[in-house]
C-alpha atoms as a PDB file:
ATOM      1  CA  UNK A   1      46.923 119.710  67.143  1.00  0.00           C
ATOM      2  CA  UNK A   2      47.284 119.230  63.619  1.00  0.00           C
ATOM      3  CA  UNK A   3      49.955 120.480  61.206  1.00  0.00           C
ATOM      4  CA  UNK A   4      50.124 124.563  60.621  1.00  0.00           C
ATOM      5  CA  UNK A   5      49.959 123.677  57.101  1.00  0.00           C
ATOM      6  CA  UNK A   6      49.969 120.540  55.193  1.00  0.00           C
ATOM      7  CA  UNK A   7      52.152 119.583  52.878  1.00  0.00           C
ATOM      8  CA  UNK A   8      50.270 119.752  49.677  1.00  0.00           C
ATOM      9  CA  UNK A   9      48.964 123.477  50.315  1.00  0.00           C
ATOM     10  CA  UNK A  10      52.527 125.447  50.218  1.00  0.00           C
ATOM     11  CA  UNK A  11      52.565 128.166  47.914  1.00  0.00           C
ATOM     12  CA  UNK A  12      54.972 127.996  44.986  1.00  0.00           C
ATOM     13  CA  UNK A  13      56.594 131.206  46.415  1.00  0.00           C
ATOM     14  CA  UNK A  14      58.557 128.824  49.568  1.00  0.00           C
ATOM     15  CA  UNK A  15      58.380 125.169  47.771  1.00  0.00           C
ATOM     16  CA  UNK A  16      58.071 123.899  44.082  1.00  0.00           C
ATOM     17  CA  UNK A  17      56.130 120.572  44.416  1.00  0.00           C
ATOM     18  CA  UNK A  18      57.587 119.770  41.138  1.00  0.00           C
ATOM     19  CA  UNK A  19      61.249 120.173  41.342  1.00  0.00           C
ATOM     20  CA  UNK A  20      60.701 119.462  45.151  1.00  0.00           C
ATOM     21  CA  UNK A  21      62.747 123.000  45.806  1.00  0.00           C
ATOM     22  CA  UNK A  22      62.677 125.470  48.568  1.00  0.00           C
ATOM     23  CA  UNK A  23      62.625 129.135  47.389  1.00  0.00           C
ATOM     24  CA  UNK A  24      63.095 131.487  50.277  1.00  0.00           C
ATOM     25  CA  UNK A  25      60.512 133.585  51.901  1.00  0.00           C
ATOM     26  CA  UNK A  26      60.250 136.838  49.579  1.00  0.00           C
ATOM     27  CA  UNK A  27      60.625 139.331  52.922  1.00  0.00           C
ATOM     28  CA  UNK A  28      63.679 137.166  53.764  1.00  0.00           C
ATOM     29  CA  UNK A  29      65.486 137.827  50.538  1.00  0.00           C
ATOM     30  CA  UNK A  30      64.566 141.511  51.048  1.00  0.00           C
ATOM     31  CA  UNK A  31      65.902 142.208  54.422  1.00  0.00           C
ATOM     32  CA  UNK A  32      68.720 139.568  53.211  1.00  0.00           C
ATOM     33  CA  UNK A  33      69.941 141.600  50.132  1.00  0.00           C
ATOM     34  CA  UNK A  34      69.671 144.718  52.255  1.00  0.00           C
ATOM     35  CA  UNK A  35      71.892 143.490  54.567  1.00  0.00           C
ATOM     36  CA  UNK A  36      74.254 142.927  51.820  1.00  0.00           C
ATOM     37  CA  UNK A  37      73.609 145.920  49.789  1.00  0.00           C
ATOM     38  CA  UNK A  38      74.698 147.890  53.807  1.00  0.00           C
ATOM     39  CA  UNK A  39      77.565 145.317  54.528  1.00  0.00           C
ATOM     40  CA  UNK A  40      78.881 145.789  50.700  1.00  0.00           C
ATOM     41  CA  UNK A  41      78.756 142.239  50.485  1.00  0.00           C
ATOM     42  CA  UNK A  42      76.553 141.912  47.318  1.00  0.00           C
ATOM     43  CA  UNK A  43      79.707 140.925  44.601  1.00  0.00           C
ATOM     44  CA  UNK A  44      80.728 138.460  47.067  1.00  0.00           C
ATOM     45  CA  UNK A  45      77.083 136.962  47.508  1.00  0.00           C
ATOM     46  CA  UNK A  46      77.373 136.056  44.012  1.00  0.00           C
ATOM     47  CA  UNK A  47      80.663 134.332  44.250  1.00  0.00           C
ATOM     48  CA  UNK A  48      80.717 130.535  44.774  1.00  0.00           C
ATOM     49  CA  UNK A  49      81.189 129.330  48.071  1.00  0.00           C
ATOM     50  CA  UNK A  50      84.695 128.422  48.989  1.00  0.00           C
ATOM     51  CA  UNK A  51      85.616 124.594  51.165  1.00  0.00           C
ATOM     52  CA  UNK A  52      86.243 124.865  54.717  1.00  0.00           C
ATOM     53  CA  UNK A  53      84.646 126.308  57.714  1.00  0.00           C
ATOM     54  CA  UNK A  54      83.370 129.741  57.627  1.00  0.00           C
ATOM     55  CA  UNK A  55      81.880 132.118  60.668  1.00  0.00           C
ATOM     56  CA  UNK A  56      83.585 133.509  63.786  1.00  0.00           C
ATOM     57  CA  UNK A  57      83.423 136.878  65.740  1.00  0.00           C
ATOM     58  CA  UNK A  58      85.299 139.155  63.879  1.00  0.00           C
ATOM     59  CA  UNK A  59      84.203 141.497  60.974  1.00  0.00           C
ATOM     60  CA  UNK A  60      85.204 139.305  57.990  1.00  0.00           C
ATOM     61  CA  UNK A  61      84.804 136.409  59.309  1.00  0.00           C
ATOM     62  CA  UNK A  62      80.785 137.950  60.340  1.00  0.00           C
ATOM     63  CA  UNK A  63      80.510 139.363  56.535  1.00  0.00           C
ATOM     64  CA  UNK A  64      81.841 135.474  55.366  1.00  0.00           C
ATOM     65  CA  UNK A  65      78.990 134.072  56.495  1.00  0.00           C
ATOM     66  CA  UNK A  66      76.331 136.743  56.064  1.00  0.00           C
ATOM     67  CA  UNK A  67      77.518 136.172  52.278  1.00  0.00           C
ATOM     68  CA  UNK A  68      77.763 132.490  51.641  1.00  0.00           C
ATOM     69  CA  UNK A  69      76.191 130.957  54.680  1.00  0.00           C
ATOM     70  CA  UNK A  70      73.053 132.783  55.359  1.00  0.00           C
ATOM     71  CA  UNK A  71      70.963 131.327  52.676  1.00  0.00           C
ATOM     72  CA  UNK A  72      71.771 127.766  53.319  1.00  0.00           C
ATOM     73  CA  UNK A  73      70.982 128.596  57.041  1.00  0.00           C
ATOM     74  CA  UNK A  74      67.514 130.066  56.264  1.00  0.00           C
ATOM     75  CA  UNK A  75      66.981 126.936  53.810  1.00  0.00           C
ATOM     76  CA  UNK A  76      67.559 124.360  56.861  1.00  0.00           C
ATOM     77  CA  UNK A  77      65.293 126.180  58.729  1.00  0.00           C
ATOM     78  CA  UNK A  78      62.633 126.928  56.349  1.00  0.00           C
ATOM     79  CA  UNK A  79      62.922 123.014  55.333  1.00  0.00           C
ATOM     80  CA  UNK A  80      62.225 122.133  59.037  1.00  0.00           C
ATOM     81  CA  UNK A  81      59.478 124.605  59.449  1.00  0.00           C
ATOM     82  CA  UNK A  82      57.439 123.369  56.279  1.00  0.00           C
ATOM     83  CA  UNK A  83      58.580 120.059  55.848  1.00  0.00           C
ATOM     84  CA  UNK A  84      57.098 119.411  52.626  1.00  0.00           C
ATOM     85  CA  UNK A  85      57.760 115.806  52.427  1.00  0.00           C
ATOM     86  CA  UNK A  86      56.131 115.266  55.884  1.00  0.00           C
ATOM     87  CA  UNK A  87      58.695 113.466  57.220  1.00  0.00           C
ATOM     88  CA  UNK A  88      59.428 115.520  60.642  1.00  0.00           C
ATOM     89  CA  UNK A  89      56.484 114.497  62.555  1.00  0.00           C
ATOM     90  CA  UNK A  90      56.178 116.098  65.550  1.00  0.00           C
ATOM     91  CA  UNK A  91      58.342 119.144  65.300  1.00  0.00           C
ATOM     92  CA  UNK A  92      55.740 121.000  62.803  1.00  0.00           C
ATOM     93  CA  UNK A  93      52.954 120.161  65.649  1.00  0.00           C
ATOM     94  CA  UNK A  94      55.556 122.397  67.490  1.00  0.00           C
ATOM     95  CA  UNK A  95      55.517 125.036  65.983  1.00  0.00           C
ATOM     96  CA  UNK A  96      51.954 125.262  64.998  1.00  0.00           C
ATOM     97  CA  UNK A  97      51.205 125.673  68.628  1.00  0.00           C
ATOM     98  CA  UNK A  98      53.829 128.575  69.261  1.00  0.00           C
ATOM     99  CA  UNK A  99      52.628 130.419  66.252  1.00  0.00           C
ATOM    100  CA  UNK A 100      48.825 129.948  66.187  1.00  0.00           C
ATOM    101  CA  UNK A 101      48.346 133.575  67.430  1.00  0.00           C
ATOM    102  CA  UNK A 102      48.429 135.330  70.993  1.00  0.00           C
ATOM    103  CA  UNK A 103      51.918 136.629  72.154  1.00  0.00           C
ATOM    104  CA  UNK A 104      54.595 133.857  72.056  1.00  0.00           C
ATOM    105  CA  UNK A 105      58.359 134.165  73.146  1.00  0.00           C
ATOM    106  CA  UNK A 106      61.036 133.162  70.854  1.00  0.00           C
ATOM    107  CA  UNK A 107      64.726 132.779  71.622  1.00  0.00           C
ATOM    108  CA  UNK A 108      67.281 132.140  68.893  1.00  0.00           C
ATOM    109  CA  UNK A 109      70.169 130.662  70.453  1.00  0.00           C
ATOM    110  CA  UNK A 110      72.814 131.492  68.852  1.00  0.00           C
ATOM    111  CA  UNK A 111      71.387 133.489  66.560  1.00  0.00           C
ATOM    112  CA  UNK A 112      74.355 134.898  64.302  1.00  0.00           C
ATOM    113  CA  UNK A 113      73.019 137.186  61.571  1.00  0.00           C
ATOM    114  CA  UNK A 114      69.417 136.166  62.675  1.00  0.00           C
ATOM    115  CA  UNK A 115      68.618 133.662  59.520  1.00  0.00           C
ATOM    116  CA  UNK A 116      66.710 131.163  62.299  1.00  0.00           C
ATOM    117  CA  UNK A 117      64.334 133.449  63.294  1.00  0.00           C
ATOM    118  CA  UNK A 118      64.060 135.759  60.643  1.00  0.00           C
ATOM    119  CA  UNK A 119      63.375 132.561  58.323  1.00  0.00           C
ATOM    120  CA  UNK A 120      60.640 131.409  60.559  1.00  0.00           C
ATOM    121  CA  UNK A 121      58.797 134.824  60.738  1.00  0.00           C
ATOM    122  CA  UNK A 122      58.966 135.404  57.440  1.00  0.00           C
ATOM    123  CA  UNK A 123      57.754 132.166  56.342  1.00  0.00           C
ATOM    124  CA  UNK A 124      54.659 132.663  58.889  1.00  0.00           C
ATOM    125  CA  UNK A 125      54.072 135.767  56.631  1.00  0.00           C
ATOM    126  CA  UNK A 126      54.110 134.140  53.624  1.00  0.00           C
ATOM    127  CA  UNK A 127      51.807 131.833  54.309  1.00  0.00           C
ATOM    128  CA  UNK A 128      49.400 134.415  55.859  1.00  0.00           C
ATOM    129  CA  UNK A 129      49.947 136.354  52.781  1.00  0.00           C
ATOM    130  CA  UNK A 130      49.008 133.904  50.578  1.00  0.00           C
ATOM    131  CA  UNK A 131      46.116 133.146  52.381  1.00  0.00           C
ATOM    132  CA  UNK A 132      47.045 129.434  53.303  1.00  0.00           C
ATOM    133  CA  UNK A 133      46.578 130.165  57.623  1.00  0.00           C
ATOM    134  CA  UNK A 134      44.452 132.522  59.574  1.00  0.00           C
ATOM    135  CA  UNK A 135      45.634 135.953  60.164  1.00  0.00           C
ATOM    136  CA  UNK A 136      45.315 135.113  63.908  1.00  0.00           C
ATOM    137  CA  UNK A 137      46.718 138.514  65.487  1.00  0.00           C
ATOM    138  CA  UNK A 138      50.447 137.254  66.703  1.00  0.00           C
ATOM    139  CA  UNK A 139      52.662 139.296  69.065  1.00  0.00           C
ATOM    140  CA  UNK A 140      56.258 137.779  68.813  1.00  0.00           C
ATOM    141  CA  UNK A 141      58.577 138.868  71.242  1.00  0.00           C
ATOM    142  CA  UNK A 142      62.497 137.701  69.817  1.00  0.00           C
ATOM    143  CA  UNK A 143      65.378 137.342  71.998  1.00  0.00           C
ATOM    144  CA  UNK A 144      68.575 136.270  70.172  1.00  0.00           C
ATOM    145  CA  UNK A 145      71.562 135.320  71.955  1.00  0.00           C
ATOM    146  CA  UNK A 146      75.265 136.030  70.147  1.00  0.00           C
ATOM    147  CA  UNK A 147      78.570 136.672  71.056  1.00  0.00           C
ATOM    148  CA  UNK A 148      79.601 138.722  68.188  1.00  0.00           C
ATOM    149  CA  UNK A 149      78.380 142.344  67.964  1.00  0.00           C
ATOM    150  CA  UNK A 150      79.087 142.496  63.969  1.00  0.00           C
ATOM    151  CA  UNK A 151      75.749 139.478  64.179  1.00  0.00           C
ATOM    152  CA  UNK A 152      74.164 141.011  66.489  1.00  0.00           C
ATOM    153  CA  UNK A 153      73.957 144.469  64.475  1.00  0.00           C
ATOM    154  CA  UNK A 154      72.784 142.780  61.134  1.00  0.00           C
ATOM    155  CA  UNK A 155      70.218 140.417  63.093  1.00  0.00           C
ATOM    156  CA  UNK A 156      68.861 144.168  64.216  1.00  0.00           C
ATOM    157  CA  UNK A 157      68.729 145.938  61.295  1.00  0.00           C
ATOM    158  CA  UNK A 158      67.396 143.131  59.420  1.00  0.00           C
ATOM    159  CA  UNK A 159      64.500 142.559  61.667  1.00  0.00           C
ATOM    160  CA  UNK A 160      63.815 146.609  61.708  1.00  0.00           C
ATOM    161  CA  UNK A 161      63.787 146.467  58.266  1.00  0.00           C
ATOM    162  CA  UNK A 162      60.897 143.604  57.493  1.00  0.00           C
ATOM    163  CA  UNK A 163      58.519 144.886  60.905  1.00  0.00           C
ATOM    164  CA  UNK A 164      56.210 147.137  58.415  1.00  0.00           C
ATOM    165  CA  UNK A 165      55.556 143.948  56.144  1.00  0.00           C
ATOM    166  CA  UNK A 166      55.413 141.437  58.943  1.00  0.00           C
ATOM    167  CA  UNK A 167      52.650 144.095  60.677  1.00  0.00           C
ATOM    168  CA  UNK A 168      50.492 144.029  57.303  1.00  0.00           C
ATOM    169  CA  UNK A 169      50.166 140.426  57.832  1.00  0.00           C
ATOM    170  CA  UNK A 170      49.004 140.968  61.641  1.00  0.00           C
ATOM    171  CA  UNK A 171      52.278 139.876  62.924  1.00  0.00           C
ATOM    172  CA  UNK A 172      53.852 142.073  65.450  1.00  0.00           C
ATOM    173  CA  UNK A 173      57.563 142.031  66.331  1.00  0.00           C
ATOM    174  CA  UNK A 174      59.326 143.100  69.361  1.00  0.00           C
ATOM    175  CA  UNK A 175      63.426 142.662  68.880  1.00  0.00           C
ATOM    176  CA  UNK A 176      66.262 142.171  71.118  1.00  0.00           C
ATOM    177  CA  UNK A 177      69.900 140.749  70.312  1.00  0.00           C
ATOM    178  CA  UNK A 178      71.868 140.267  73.664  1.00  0.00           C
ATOM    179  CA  UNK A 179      75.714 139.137  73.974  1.00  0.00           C
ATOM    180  CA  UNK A 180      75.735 135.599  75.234  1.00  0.00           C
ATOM    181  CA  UNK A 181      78.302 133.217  75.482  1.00  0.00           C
ATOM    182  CA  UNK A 182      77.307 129.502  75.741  1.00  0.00           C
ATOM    183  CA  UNK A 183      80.335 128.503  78.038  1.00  0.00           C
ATOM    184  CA  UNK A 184      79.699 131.313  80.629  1.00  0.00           C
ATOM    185  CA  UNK A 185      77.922 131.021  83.503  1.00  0.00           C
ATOM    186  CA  UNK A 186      77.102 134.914  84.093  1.00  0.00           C
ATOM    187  CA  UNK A 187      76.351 135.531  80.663  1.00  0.00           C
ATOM    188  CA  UNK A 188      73.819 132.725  80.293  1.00  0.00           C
ATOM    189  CA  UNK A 189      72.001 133.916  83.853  1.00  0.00           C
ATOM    190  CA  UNK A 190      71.522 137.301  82.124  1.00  0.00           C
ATOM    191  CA  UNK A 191      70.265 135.884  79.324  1.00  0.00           C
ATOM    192  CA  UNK A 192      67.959 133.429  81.677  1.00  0.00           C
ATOM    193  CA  UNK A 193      66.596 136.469  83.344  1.00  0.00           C
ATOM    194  CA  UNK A 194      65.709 138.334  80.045  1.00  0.00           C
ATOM    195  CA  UNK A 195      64.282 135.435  78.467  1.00  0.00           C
ATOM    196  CA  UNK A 196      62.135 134.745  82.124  1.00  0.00           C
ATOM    197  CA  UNK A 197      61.036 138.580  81.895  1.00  0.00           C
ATOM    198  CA  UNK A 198      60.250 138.556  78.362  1.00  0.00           C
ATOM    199  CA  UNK A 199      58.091 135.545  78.489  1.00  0.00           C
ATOM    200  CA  UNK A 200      55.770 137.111  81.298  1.00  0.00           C
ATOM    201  CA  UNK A 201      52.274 136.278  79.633  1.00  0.00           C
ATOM    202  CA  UNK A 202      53.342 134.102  76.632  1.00  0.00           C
ATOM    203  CA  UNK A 203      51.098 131.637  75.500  1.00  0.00           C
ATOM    204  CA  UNK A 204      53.673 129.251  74.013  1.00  0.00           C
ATOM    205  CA  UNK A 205      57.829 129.574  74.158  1.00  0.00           C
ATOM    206  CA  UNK A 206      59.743 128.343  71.826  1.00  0.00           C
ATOM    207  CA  UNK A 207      63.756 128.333  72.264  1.00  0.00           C
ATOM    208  CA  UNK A 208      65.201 127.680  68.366  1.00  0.00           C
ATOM    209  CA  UNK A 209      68.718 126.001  68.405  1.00  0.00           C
ATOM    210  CA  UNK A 210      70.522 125.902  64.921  1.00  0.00           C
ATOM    211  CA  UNK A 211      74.016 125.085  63.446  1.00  0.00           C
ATOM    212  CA  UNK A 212      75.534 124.844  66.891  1.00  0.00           C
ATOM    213  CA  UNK A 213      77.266 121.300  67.055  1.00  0.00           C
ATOM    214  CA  UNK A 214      80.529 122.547  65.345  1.00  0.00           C
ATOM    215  CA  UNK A 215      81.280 124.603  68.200  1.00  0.00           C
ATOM    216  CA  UNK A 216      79.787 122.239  70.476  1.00  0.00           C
ATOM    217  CA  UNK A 217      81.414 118.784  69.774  1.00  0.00           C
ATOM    218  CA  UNK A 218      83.523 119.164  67.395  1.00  0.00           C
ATOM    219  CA  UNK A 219      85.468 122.045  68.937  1.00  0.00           C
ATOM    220  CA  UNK A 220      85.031 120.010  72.286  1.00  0.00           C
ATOM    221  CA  UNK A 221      83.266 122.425  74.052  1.00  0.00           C
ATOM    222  CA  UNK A 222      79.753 120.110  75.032  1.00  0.00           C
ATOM    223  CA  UNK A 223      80.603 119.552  78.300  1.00  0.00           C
ATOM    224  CA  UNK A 224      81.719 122.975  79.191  1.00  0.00           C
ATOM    225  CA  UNK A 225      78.234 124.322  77.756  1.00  0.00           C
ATOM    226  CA  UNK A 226      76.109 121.477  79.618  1.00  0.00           C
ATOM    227  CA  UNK A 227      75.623 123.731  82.638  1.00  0.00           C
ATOM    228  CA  UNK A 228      74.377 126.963  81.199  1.00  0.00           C
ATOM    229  CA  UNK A 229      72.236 124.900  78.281  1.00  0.00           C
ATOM    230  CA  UNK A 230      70.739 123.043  81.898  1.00  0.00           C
ATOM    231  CA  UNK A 231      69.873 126.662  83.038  1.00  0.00           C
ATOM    232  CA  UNK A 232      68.100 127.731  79.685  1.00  0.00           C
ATOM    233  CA  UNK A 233      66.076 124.076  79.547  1.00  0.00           C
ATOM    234  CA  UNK A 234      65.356 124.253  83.110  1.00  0.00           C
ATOM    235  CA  UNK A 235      64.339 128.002  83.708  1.00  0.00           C
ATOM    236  CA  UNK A 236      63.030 127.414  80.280  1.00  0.00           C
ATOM    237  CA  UNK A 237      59.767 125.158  81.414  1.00  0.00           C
ATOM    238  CA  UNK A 238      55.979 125.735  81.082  1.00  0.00           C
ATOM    239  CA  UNK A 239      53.295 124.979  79.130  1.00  0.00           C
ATOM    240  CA  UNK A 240      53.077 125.457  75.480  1.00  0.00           C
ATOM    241  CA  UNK A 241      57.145 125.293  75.895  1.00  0.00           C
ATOM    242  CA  UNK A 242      59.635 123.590  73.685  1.00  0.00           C
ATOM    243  CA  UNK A 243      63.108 123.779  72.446  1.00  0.00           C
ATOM    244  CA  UNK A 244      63.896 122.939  67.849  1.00  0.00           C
ATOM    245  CA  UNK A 245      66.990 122.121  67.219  1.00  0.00           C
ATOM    246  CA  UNK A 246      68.141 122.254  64.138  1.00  0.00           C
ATOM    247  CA  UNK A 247      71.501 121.165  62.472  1.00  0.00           C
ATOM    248  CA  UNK A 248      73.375 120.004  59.047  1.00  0.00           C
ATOM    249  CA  UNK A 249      72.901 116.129  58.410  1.00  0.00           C
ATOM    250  CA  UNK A 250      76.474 114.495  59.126  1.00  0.00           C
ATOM    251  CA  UNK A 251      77.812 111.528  60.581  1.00  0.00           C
ATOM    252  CA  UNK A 252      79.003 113.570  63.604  1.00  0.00           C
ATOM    253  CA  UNK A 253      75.319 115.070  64.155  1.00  0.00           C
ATOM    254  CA  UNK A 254      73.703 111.627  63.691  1.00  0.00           C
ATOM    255  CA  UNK A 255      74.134 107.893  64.371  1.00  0.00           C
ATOM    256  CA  UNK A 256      74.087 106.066  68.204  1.00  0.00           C
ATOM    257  CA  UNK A 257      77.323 107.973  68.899  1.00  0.00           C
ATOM    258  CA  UNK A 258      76.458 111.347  67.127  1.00  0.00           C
ATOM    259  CA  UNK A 259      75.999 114.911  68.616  1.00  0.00           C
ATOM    260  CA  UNK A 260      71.869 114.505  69.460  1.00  0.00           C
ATOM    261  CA  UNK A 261      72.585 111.337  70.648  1.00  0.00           C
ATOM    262  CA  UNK A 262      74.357 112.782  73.866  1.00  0.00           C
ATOM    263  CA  UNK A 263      71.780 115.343  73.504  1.00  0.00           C
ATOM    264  CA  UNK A 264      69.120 113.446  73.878  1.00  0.00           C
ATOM    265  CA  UNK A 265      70.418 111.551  76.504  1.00  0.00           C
ATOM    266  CA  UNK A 266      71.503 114.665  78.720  1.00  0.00           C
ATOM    267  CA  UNK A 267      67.634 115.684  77.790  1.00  0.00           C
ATOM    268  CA  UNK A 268      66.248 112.537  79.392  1.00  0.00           C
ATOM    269  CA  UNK A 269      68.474 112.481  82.631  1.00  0.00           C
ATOM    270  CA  UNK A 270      67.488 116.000  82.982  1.00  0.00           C
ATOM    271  CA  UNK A 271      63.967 115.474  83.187  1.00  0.00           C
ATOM    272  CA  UNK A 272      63.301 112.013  84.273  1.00  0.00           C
ATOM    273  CA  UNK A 273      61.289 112.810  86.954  1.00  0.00           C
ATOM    274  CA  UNK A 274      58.905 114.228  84.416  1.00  0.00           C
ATOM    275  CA  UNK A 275      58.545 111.502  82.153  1.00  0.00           C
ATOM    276  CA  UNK A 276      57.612 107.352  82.621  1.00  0.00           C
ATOM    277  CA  UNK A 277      60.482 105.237  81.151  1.00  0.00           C
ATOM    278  CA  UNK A 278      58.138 104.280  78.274  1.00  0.00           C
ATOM    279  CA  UNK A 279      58.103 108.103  77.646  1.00  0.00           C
ATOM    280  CA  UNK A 280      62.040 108.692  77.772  1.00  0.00           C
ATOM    281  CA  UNK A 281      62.520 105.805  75.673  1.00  0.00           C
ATOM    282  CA  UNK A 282      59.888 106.622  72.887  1.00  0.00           C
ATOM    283  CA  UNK A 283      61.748 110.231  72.716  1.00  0.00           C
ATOM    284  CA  UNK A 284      64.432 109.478  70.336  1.00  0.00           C
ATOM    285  CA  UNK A 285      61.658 107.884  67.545  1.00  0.00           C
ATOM    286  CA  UNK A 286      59.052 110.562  68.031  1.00  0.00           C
ATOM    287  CA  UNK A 287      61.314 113.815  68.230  1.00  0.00           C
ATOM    288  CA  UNK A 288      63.785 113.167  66.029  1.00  0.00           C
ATOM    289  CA  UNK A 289      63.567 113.946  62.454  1.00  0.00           C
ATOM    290  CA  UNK A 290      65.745 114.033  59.495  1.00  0.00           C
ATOM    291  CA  UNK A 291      64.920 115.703  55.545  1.00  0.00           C
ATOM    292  CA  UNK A 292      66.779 117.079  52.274  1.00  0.00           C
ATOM    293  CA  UNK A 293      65.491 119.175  49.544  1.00  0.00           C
ATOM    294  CA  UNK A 294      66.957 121.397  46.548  1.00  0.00           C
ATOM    295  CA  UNK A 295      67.456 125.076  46.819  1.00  0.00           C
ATOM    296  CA  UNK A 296      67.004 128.099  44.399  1.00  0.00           C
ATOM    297  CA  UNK A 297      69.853 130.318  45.054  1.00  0.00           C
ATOM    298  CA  UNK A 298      68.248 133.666  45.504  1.00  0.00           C
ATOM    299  CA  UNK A 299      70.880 135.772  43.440  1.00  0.00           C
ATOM    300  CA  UNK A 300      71.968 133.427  40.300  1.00  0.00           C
ATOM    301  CA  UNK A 301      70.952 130.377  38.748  1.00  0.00           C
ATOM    302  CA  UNK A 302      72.235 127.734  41.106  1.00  0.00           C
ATOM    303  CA  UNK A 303      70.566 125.204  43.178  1.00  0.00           C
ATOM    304  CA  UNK A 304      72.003 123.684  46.059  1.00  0.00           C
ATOM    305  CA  UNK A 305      71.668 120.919  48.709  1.00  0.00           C
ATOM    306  CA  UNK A 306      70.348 121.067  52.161  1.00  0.00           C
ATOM    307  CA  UNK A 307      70.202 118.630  54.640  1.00  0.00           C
ATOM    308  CA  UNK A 308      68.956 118.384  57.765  1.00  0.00           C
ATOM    309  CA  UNK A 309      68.542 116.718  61.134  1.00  0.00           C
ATOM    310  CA  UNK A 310      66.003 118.428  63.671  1.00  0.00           C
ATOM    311  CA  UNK A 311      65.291 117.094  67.420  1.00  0.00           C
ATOM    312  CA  UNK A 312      62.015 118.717  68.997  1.00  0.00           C
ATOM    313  CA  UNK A 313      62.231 118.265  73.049  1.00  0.00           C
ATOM    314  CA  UNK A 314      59.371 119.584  74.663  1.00  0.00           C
ATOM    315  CA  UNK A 315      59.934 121.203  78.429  1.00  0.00           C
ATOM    316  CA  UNK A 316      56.944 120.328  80.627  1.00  0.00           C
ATOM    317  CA  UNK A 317      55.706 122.532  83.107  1.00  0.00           C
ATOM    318  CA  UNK A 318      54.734 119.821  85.734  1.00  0.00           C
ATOM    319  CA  UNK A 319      55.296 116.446  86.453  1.00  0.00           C
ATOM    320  CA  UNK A 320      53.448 113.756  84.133  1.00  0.00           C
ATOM    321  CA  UNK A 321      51.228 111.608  86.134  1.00  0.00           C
ATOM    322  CA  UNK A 322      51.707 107.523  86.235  1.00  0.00           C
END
């Protein structure tokens, strides 16, 4: 299947072919600055970003991010989704199968404020909008996973708030934002069984991973998580299914000893029975993808860097035949 959009036909209102800079989808900014204008965060939005880690379960720590995080968030994703210098290969293939049309599940995992899939709907509007897809009718059907409620409540409201404009573009939304925790066993079988329920009758799946390798390896949790992320890629199968993740470029995220690597290489034990070796090894070329661009800062004049890498692994259905 070929590319949901090519390169050369994104409007000016998500990429400037010129500059070669990503402007964020106009209903993004929208529910965006009304999450601010609710959280009382707009002064702070303005501010420059302070060095050093920010995010974490607690109010502040929520509002941190929402302020100075959330737009370079929605900029990785929204470079992955478009890649406008058609460099990720099969990942945009990806998603132009989930979001052709017809009723599609979509897990964001974690999803913090929502910026992963509230960048990827809107975008899909966009485009629609300006008349560069087919309004194909689309019934989305989100389930985010997050362990703080303060997240959780602004991925909500957000996504309440841009439903009317997605709907005039033939896009309907159905919302939920669950408490998960990635190193719980429990937690992750609840969220299994609503993500099993809610996919009854999908025509494509798509499970969206993004900005999770902090927590992951560098906080030294991978192996701890292994187990419930072998539940969600397991019970996580059929056709039309795949899992996009998506996270900063670094030298801990990339490289022969970086976070996809193990990744990837959990991935192919996991489901060697469903691939050749010729398959398994051709993985790590074919769904692995890496891209930068410039970024219009949506409240002042700034522009700022994003980088990303982005693994696709698809999660066949049935055993590939040799």
């Amino acid at each position: 299947m070929t590319r949901l959009i090519q390169p050369k036909d994104i409007p000016e209102t998500l990429w400037d072919a010129e500059t070669e800079r990503i402007h964020l989808a106009p209903y993004l900014l929208t529910a965006w600055k009304h999450l601010l204008q609710h959280a009382g965060l707009e002064q702070q939005a303005m501010e420059p970003v302070p060095k050093g880690e920010i995010g974490g379960l607690g109010k502040k720590e929520t509002d941190d991010h929402l302020a100075w995080r959330f737009s370079g968030s929605s900029a990785r994703v929204q470079l992955g989704f478009l890649d406008p210098r058609d460099e990720l290969g099969g990942v945009t293939d990806a998603f132009a199968k989930v979001f052709s049309g017809g009723t599609v599940l979509v897990a964001d995992l974690p999803c913090g404020s929502g910026a992963a899939v509230l960048t990827l709907l809107t975008c899909i509007a966009e485009l629609r909008r300006q008349g560069c897809i087919p309004r194909h009718p689309l019934n989305v059907r989100v389930v985010g996973g997050e362990l703080s409620v303060f997240a959780r409540d602004y991925a909500s409201r957000a996504m309440e708030y841009i439903k009317e404009e997605l709907a005039e573009q033939a896009i309907w939304v159905s919302a939920e934002f669950l408490s998960w925790d990635a190193l719980d066993k429990f937690s992750t079988a609840d969220l299994t069984k609503r993500l099993i329920l809610a996919g009854q009758e999908c025509s494509a799946r798509l499970m969206v991973f993004a900005n999770f390798s902090g927590f992951l390896q560098e906080q030294g949790n991978w192996e701890n998580a292994l187990p419930q992320f072998q539940n969600l890629f397991v019970h996580g199968r059929d056709n039309n299914s795949y899992a996009i993740w998506i996270e900063p470029q670094t030298k801990q995220v990339g490289g022969n000893s970086g976070f996809f690597s193990e990744a990837l290489d959990w991935f192919k034990k996991l489901f060697s029975i469903f691939h050749t070796k010729d398959d398994q090894d051709a993985l790590q070329v074919k769904n692995l993808g890496k891209s930068r661009a410039k970024v219009q800062h949506p409240l002042r004049e700034h522009q700022f860097n994003v980088h990303l890498e982005i693994q696709r692994f698809d999660l066949p259905l049935k055993k590939a035949k040799t």
